[in-house]
C-alpha atoms as a PDB file:
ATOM      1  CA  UNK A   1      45.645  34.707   5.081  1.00  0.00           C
ATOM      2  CA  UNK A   2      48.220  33.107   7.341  1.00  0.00           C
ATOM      3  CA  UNK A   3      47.238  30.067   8.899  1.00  0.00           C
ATOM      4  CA  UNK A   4      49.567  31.320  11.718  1.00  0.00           C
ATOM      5  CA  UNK A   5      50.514  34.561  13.303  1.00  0.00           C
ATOM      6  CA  UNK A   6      52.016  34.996  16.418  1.00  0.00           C
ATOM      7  CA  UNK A   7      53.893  38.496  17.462  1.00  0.00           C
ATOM      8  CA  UNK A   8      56.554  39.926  19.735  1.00  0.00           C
ATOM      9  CA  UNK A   9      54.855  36.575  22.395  1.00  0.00           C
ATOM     10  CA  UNK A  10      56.572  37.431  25.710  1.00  0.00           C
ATOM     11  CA  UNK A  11      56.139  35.001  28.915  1.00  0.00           C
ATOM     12  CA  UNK A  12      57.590  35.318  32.386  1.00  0.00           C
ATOM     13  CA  UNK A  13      57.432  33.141  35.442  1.00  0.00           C
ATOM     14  CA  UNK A  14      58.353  34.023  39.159  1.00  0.00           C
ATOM     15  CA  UNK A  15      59.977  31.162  40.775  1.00  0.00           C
ATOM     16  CA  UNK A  16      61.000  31.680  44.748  1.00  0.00           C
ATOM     17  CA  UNK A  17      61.955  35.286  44.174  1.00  0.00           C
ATOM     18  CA  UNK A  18      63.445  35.029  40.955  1.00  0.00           C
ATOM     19  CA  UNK A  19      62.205  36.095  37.579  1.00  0.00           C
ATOM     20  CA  UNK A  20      62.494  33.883  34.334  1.00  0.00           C
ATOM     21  CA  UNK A  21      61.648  35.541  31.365  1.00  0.00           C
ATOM     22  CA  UNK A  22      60.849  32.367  29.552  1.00  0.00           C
ATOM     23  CA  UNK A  23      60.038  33.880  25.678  1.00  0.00           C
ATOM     24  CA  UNK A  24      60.934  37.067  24.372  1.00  0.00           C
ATOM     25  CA  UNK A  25      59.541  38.740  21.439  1.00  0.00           C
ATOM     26  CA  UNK A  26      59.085  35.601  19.578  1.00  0.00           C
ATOM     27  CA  UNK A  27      57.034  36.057  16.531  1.00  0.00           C
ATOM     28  CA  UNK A  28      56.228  33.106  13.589  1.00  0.00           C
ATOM     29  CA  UNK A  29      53.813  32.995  10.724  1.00  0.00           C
ATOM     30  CA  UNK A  30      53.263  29.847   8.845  1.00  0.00           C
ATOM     31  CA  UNK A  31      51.091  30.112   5.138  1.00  0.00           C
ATOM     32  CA  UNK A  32      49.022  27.219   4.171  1.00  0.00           C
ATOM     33  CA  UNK A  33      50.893  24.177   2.889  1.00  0.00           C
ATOM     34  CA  UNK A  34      54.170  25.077   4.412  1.00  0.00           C
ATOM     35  CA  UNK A  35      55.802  23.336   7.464  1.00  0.00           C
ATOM     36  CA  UNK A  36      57.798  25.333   9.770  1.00  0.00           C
ATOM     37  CA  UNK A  37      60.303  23.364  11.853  1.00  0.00           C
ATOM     38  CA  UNK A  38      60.919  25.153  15.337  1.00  0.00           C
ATOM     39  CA  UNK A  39      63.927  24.153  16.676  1.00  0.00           C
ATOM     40  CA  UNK A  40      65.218  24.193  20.219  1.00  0.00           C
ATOM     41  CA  UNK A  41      67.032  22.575  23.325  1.00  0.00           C
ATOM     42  CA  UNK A  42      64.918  21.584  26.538  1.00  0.00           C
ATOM     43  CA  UNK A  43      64.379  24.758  28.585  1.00  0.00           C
ATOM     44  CA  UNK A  44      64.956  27.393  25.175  1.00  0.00           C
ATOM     45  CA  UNK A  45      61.141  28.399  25.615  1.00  0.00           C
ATOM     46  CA  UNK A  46      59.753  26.495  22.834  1.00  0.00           C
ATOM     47  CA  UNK A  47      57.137  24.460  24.947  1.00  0.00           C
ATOM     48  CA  UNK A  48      56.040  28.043  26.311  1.00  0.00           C
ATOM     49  CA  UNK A  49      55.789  29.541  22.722  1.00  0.00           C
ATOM     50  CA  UNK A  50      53.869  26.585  21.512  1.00  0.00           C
ATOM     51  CA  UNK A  51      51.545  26.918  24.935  1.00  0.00           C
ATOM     52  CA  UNK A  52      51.123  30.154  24.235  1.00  0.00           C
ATOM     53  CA  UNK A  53      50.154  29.469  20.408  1.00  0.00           C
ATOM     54  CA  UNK A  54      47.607  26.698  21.417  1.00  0.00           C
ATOM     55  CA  UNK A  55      45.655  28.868  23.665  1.00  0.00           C
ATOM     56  CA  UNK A  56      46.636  26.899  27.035  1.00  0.00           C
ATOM     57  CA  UNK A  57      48.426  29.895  28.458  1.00  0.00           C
ATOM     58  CA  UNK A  58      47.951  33.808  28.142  1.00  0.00           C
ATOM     59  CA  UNK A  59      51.174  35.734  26.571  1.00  0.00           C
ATOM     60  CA  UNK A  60      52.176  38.249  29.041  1.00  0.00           C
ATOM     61  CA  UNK A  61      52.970  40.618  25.775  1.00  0.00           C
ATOM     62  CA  UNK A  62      52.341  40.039  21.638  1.00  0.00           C
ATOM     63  CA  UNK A  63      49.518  38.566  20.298  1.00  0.00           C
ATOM     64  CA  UNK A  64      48.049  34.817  18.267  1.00  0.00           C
ATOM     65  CA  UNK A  65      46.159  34.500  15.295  1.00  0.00           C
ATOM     66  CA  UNK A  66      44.884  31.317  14.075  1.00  0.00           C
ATOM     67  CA  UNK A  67      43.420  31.775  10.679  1.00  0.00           C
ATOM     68  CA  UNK A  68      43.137  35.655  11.712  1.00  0.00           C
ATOM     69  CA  UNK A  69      41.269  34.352  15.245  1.00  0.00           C
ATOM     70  CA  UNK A  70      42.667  34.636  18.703  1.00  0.00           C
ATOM     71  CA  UNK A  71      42.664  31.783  20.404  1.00  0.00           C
ATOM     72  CA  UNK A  72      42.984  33.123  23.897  1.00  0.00           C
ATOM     73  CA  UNK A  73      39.298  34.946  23.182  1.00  0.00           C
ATOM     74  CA  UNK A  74      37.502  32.918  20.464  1.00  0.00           C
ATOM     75  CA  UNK A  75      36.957  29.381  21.138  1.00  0.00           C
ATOM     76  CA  UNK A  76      36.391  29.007  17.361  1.00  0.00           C
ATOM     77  CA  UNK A  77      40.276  29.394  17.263  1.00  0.00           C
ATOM     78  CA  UNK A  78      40.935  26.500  18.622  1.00  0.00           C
ATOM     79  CA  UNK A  79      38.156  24.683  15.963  1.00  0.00           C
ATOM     80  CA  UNK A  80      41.132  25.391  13.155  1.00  0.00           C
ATOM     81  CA  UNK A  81      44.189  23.466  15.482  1.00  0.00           C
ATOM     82  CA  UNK A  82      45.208  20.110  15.205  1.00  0.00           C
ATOM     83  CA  UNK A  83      47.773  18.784  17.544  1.00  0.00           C
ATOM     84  CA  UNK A  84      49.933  15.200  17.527  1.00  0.00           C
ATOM     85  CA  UNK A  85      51.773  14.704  20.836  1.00  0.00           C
ATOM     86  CA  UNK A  86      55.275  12.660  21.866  1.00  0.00           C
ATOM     87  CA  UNK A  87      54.036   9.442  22.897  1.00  0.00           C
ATOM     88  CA  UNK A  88      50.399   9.282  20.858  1.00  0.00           C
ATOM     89  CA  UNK A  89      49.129  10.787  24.279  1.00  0.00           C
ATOM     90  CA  UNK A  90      45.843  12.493  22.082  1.00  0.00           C
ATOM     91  CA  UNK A  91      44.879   8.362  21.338  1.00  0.00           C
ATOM     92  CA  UNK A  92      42.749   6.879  23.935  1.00  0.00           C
ATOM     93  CA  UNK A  93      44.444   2.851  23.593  1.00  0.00           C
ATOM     94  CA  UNK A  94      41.297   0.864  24.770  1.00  0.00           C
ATOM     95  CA  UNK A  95      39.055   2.392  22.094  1.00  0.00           C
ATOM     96  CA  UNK A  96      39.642   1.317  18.041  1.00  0.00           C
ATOM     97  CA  UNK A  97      40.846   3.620  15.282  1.00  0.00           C
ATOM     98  CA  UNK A  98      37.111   4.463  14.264  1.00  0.00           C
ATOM     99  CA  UNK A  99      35.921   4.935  17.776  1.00  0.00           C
ATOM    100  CA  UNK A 100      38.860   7.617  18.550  1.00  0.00           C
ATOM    101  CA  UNK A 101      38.159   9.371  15.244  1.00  0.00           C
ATOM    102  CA  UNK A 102      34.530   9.325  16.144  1.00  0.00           C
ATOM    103  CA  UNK A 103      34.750  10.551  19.811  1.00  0.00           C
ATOM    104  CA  UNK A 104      37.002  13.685  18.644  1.00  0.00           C
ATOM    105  CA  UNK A 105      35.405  14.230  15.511  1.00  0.00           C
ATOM    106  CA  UNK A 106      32.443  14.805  17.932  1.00  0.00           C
ATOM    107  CA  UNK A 107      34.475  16.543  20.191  1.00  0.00           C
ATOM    108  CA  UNK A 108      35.653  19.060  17.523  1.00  0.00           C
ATOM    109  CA  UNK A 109      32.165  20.457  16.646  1.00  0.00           C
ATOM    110  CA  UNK A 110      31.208  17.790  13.567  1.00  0.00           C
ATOM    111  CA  UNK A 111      27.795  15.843  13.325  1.00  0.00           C
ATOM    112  CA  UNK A 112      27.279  12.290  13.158  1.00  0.00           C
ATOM    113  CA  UNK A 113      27.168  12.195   9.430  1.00  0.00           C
ATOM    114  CA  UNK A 114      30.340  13.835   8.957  1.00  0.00           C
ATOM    115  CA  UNK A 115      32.390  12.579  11.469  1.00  0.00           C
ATOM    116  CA  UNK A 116      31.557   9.436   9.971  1.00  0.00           C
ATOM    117  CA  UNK A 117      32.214  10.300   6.331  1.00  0.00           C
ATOM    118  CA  UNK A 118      35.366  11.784   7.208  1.00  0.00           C
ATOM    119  CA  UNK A 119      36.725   9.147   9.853  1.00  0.00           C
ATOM    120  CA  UNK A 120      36.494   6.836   6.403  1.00  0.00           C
ATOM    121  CA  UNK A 121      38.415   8.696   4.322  1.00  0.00           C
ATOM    122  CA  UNK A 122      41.113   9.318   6.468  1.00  0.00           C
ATOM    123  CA  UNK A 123      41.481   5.833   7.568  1.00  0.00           C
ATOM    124  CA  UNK A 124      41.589   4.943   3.593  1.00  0.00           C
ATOM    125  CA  UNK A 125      43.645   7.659   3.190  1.00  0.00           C
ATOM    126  CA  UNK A 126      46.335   6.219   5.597  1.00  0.00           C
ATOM    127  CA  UNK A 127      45.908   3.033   4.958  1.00  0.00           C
ATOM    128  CA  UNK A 128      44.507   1.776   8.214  1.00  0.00           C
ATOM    129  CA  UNK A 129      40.891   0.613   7.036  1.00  0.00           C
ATOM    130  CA  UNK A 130      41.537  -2.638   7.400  1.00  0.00           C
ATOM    131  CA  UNK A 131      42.303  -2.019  11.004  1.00  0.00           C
ATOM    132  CA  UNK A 132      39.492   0.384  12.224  1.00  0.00           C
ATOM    133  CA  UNK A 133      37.940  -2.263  14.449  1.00  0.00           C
ATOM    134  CA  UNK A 134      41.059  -3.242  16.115  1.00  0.00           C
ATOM    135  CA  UNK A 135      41.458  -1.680  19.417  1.00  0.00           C
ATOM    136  CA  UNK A 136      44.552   1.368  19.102  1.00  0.00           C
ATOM    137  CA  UNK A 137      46.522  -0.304  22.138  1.00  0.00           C
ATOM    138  CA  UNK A 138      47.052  -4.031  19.233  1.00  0.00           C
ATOM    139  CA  UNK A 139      48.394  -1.718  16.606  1.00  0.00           C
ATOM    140  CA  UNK A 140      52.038  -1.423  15.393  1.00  0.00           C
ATOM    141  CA  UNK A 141      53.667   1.990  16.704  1.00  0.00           C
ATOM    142  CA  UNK A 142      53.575   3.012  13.216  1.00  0.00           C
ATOM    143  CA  UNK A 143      50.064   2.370  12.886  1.00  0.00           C
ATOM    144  CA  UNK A 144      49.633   4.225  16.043  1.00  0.00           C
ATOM    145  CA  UNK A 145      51.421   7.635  14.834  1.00  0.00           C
ATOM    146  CA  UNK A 146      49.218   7.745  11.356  1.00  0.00           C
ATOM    147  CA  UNK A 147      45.675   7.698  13.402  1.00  0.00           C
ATOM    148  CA  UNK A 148      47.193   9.999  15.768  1.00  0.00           C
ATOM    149  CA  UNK A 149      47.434  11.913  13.060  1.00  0.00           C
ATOM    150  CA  UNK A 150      44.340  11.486  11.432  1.00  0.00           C
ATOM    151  CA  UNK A 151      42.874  12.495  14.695  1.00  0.00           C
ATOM    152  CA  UNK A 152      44.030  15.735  14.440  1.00  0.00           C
ATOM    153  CA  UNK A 153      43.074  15.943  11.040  1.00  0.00           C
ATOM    154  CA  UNK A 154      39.492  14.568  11.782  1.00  0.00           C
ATOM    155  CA  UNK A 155      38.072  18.537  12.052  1.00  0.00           C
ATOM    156  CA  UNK A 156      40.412  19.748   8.575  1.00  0.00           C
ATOM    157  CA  UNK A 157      42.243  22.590  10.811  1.00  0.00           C
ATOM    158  CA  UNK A 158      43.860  24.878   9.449  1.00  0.00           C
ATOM    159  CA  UNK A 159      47.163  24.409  11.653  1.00  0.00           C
ATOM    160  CA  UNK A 160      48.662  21.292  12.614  1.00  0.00           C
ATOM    161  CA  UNK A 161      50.824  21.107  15.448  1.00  0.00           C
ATOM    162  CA  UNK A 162      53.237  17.961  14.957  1.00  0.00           C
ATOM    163  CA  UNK A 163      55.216  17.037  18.021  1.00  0.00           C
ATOM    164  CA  UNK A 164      57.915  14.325  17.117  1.00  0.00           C
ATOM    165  CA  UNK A 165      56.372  12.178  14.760  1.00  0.00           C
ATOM    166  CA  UNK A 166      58.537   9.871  13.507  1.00  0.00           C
ATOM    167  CA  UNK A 167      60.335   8.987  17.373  1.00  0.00           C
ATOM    168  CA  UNK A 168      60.558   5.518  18.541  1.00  0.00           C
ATOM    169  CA  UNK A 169      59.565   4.267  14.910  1.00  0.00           C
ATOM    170  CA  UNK A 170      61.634   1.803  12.746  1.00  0.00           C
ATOM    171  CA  UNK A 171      62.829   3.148   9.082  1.00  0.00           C
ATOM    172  CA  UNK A 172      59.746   2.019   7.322  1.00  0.00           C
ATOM    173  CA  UNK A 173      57.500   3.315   9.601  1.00  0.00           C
ATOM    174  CA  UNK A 174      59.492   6.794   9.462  1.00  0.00           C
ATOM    175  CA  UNK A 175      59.461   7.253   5.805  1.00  0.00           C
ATOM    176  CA  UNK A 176      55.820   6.246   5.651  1.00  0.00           C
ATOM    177  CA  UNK A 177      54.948   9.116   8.246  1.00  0.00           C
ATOM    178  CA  UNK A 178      57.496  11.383   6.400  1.00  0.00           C
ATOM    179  CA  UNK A 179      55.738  10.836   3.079  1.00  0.00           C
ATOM    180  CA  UNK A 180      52.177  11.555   5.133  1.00  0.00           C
ATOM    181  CA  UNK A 181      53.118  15.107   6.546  1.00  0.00           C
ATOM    182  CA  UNK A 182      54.555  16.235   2.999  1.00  0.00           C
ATOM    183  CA  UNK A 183      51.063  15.045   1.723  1.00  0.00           C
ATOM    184  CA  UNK A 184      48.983  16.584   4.488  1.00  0.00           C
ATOM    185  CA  UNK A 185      51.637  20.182   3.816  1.00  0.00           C
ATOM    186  CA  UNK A 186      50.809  19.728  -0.026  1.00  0.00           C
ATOM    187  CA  UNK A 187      46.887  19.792   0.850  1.00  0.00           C
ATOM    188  CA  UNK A 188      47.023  22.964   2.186  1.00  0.00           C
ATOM    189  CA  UNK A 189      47.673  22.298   5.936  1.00  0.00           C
ATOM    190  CA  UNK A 190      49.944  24.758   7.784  1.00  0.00           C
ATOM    191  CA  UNK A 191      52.062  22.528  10.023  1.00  0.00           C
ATOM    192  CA  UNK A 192      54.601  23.651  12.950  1.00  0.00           C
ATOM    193  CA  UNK A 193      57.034  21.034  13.528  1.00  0.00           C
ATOM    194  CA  UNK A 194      58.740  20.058  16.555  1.00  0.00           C
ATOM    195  CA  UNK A 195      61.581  17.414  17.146  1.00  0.00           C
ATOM    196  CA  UNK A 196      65.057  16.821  18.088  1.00  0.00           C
ATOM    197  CA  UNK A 197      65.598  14.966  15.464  1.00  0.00           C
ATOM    198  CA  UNK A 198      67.176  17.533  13.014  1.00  0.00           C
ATOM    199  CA  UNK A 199      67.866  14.693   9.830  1.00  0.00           C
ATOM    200  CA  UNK A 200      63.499  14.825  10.027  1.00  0.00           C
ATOM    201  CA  UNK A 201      63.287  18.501   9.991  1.00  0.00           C
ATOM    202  CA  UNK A 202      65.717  19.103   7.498  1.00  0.00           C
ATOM    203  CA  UNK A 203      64.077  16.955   4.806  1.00  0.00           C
ATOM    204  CA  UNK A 204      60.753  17.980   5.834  1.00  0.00           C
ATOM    205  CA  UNK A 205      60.526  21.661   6.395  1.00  0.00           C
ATOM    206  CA  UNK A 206      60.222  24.877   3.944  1.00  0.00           C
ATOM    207  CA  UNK A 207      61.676  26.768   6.877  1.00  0.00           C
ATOM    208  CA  UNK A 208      63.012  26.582  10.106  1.00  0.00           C
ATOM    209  CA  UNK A 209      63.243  28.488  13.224  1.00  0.00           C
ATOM    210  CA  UNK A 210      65.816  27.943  15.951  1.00  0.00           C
ATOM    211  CA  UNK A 211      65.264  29.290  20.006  1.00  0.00           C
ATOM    212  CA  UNK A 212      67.357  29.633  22.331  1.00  0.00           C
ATOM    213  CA  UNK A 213      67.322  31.683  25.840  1.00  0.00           C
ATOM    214  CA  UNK A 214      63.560  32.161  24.576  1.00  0.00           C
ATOM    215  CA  UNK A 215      64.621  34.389  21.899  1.00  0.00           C
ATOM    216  CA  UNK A 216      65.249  33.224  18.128  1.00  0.00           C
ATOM    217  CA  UNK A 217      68.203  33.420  16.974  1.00  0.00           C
ATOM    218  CA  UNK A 218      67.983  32.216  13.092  1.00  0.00           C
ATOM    219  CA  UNK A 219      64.807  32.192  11.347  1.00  0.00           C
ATOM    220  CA  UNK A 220      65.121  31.164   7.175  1.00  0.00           C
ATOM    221  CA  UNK A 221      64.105  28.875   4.248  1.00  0.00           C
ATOM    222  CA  UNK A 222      65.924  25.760   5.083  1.00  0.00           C
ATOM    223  CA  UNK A 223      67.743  25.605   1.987  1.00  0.00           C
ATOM    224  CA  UNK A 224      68.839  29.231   2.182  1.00  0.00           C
ATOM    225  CA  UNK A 225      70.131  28.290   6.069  1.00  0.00           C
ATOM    226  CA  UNK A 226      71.944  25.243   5.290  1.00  0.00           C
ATOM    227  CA  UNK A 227      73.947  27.442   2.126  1.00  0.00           C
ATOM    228  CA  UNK A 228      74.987  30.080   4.476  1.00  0.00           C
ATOM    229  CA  UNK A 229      76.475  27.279   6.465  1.00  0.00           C
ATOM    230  CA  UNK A 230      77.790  25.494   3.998  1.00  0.00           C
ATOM    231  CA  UNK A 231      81.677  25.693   2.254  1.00  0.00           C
ATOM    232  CA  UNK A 232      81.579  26.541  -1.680  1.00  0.00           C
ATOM    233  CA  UNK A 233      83.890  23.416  -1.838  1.00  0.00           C
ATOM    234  CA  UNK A 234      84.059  20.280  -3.732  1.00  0.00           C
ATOM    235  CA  UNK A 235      85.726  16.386  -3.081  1.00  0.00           C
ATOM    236  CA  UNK A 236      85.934  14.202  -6.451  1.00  0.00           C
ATOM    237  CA  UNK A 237      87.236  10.835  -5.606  1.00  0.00           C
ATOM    238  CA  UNK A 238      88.391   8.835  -8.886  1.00  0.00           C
ATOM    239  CA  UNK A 239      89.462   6.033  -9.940  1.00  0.00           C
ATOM    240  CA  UNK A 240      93.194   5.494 -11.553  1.00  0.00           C
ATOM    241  CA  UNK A 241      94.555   8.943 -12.016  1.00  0.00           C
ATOM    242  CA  UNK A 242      97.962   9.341 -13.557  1.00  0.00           C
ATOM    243  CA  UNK A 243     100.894  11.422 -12.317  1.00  0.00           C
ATOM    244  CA  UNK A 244     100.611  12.610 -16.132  1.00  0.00           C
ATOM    245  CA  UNK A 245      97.618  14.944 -14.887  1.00  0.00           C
ATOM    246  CA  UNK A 246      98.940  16.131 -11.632  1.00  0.00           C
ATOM    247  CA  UNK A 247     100.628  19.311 -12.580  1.00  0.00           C
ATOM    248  CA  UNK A 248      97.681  20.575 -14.150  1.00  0.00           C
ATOM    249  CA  UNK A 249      94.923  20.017 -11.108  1.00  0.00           C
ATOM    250  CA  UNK A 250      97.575  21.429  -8.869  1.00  0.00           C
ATOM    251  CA  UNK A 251      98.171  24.182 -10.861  1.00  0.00           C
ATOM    252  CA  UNK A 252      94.391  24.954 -10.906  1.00  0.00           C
ATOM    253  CA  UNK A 253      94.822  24.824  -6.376  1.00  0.00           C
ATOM    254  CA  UNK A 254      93.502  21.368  -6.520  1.00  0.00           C
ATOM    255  CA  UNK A 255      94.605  19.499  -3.178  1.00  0.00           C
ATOM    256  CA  UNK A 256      95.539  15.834  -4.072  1.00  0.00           C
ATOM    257  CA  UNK A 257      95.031  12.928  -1.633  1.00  0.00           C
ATOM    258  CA  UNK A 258      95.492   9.259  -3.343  1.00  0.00           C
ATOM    259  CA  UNK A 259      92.111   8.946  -5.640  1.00  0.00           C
ATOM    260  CA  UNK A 260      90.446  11.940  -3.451  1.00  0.00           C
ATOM    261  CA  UNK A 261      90.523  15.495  -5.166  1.00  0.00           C
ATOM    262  CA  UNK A 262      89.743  18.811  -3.079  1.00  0.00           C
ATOM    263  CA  UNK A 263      88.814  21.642  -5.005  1.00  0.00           C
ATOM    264  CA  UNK A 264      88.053  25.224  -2.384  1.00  0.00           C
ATOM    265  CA  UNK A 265      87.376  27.498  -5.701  1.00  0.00           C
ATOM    266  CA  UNK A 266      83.559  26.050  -7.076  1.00  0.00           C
ATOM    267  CA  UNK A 267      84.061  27.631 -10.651  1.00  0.00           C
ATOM    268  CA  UNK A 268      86.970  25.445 -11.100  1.00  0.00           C
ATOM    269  CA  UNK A 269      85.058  22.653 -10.982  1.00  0.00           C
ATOM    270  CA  UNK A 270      84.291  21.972 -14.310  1.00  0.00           C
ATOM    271  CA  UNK A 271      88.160  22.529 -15.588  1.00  0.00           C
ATOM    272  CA  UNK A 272      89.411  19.958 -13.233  1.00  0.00           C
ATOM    273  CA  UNK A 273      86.440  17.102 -15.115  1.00  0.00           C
ATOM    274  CA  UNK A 274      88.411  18.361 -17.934  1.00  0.00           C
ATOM    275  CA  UNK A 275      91.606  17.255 -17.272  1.00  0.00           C
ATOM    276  CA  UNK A 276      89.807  14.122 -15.630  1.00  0.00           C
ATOM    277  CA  UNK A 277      88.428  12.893 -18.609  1.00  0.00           C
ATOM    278  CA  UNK A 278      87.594  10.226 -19.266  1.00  0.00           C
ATOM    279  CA  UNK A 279      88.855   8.379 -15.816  1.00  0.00           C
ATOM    280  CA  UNK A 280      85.802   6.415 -13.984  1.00  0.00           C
ATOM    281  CA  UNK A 281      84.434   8.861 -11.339  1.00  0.00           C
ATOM    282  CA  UNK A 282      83.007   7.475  -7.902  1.00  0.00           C
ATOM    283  CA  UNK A 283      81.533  10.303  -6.420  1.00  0.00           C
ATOM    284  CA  UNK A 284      81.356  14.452  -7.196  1.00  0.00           C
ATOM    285  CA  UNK A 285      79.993  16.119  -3.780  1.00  0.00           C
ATOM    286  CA  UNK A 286      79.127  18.984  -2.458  1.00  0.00           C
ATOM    287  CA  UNK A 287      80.544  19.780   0.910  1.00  0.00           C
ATOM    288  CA  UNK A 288      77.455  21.013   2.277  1.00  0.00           C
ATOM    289  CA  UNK A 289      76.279  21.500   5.943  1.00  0.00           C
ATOM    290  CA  UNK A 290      73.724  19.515   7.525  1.00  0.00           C
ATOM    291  CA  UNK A 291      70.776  21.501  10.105  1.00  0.00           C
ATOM    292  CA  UNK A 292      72.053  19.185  13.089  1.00  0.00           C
ATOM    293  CA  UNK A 293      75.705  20.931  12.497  1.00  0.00           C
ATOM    294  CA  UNK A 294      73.764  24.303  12.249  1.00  0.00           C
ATOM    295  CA  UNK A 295      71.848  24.189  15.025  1.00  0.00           C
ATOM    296  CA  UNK A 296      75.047  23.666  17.103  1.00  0.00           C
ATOM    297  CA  UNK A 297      76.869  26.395  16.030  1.00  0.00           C
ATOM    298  CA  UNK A 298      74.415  28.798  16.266  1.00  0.00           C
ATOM    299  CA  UNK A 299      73.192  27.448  20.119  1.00  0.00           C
ATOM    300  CA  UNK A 300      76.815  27.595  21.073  1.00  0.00           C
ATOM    301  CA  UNK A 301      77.528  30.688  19.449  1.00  0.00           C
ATOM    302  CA  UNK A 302      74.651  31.955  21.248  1.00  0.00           C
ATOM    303  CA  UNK A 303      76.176  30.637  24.365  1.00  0.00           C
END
């Protein structure tokens, strides 16, 4: 079953006379363990489609399944969601890391016992034991991100809703909340991602989907998108090479640049090491597109 389904979702406002069709015929669908990154400028209709997901708004069109239960009619839905907000905004600062996972565990339909039981073992989990006394607002902003995502975690939904959660962190911080979600994806979680920072998504996510005009425009793996977009080309940079060699790279349509070598044909690749051999090589890479450059081309293209 997927831990996500959400079909043909169309929303429309009415704003002094005018009408905004805000999302149109959106659909998703995320299987446990994967992480979807949803991609989109401010105003593209993502906030909608996510509102509209959560349960906060009703679709005007289409339908939402959350573990095959709408959440717009079955409050039980909403048991299997787990959200982390911009900003930590689902924390509440003046209580401690035990007393938030506590008051929501609670909140989220578990007992005492449990909510207990499981507040520990996510607080070992992400390393904050040591802390769980210490009131949220004294923590590091690192610190703060991993309960705010054990929060969410506190009730074991089924869908996690991750709103940027590495912003405003340093690089250790980032990697350690990097290495959490691919942990939390790998335990069966289904997580929709959301951030404008496109170097996080791309090294995160199985797939991506990009909206814009509240429509989506791509929707792929994200190593399948980012080889469509890519050149089949290669750069070798070396060290020392000998006008004795020339003639036979260029004859194979290698373009020569001091110590850099530009190859546009892939199969030659291994032919021009050939002739290389055995001259020191720095680097062999891939020209290869990144999801930042991507995401641009298609939003302007769609412009």
């Amino acid at each position: 079953m997927k831990a996500l389904e959400a079909c043909n979702l169309r929303k429309t406002y009415r704003s002094r006379g005018q009408r905004l069709e805000a999302v149109r015929n959106v659909s998703l669908a995320i299987a446990p363990g994967e992480v979807l990154a949803f991609l989109g400028a401010n105003g593209a209709g993502k906030t909608t489609t996510i509102k509209m997901i959560a349960g906060l708004i009703w679709p005007d069109d289409g339908w939402v399944r959350i573990a095959g239960r709408d959440p717009h009619r079955d409050p039980q839905a909403l048991r299997m969601l787990g959200a982390v907000l911009e900003g930590n905004r689902n924390l509440y600062w003046r209580l401690t890391p035990a007393e938030n996972l506590e008051y929501f565990g609670m909140l989220r339909g578990l007992n005492r016992q449990e909510v207990r039981q499981r507040s520990r073992e996510l607080l070992e989990r992400f390393g904050l034991l040591d802390k769980h006394r210490t009131p949220v607002q004294a923590l590091s902003r690192g610190m703060q991100q991993k309960l705010a995502i054990a929060v969410a975690l506190v009730h074991q939904p089924r869908l996690l809703l991750l709103d940027e959660p590495t912003l405003g962190l340093d690089v250790e911080a980032t990697e350690n909340v990097k290495a959490l979600v691919r942990e939390i994806a790998q335990a069966g979680h289904a997580i929709l991602l959301t951030t404008h920072q496109l170097q996080v998504a791309e090294v995160l996510s199985n797939r991506v989907a990009i909206i814009d005009k509240g429509e989506i425009i791509a929707e792929a793996p994200t190593d399948q998108l980012i080889e469509q977009f890519s050149n089949p080309t290669y750069t070798i940079e070396v060290v020392g090479l000998d006008q004795a060699r020339v003639p036979a790279l260029e004859d194979l349509g290698v373009v020569i640049q001091g110590q850099l070598l530009y190859i546009s044909r892939p199969e030659m690749l291994y032919p021009v090491l050939d002739i290389l051999k055995p001259l020191p090589l720095i680097r062999v890479v891939k020209d290869q597109a990144d999801l930042t450059e991507i995401f641009l081309k298609l939003v302007r293209k769609d412009a």
